[in-house]
Protein backbone atom coordinates (compact mmCIF):
# COMPACT_ATOMS: atom_id res chain seq x y z
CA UNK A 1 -101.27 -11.84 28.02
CA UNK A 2 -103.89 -14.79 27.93
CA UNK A 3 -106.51 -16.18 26.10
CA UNK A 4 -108.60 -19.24 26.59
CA UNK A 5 -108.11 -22.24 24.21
CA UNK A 6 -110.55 -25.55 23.97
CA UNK A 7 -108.35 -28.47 25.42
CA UNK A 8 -109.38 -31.49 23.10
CA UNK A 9 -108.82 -29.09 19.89
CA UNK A 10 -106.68 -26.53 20.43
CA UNK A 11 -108.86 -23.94 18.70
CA UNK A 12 -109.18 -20.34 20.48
CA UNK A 13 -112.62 -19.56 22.17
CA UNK A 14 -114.37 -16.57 20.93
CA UNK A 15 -118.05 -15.61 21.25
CA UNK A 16 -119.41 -13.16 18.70
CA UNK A 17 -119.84 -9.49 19.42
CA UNK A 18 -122.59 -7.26 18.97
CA UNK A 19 -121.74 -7.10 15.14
CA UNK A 20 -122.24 -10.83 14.57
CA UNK A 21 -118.28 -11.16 14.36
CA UNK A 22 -116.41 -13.46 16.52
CA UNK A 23 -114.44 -11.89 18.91
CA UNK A 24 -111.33 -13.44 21.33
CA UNK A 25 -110.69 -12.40 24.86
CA UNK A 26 -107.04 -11.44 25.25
CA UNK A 27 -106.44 -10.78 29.10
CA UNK A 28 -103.75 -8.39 30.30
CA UNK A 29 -103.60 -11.05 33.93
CA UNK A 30 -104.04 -14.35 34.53
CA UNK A 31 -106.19 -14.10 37.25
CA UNK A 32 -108.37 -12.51 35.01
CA UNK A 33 -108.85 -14.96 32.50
CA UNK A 34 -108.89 -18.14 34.80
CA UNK A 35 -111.78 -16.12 36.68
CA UNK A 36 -113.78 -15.87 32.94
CA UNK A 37 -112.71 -19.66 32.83
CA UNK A 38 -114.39 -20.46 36.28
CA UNK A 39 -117.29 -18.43 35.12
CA UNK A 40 -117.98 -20.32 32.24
CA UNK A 41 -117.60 -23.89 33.81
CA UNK A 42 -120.47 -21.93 36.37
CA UNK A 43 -122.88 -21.27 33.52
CA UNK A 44 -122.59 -25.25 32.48
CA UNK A 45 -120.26 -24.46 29.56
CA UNK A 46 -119.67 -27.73 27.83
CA UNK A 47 -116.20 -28.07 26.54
CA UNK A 48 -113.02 -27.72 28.92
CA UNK A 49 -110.83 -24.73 28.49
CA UNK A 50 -107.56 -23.71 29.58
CA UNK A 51 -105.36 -20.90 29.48
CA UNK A 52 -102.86 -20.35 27.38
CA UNK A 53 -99.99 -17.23 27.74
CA UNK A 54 -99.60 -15.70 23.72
CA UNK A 55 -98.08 -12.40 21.56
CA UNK A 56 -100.87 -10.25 21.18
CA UNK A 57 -99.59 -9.42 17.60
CA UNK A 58 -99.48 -13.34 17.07
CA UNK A 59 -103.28 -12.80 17.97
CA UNK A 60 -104.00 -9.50 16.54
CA UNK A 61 -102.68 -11.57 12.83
CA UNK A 62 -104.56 -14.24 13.17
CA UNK A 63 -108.07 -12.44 14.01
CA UNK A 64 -107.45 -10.58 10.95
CA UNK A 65 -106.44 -13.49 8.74
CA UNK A 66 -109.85 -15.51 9.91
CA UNK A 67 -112.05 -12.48 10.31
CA UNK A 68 -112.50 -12.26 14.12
CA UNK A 69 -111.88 -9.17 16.04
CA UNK A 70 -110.66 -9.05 19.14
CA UNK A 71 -110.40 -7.43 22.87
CA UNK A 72 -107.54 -6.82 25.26
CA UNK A 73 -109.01 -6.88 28.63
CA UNK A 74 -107.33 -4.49 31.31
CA UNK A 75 -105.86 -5.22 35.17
CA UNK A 76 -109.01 -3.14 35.92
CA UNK A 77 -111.84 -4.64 33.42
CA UNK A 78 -114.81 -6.62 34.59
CA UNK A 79 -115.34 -9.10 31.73
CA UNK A 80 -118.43 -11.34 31.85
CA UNK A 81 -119.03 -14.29 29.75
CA UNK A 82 -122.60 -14.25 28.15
CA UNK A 83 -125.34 -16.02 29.02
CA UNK A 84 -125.56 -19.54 27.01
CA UNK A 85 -128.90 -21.14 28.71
């Protein structure tokens, strides 16, 4: 599985939910998740990115340590980054 990390700091990117919480993309493909990348560098999206392969416990621990949720996106799952303009 994947998730998309900020190169200069390592940190994982998250956008917040409908609840106000911050929530991290996990994807189940790469594909996937270097298409959400290439989506985001299309909507002007300021800091570079890159994908890095994780656990999805290792994840699943850390959201709940630092209060984010998170999402596993499926093979199937259209996943859309919002709109930041």
């Amino acid at each position: 599985m994947f998730i998309l990390t900020e190169k200069s700091s390592g940190g994982v990117y998250a956008i917040k939910n409908k609840d106000n919480i911050q929530t991290v993309h996990i994807f189940e493909q790469e594909e996937d998740a270097e298409r959400y990348r290439q989506l985001l560098i299309a909507d002007d999206y300021k800091k570079a990115l890159e994908l890095m392969e994780i656990d999805v416990d290792a994840v699943a621990i850390n959201c709940e340590k630092f209060g984010y949720s998170y999402s596993i996106a499926k093979k199937h799952d259209l996943i859309i980054p919002p709109i930041t303009k």
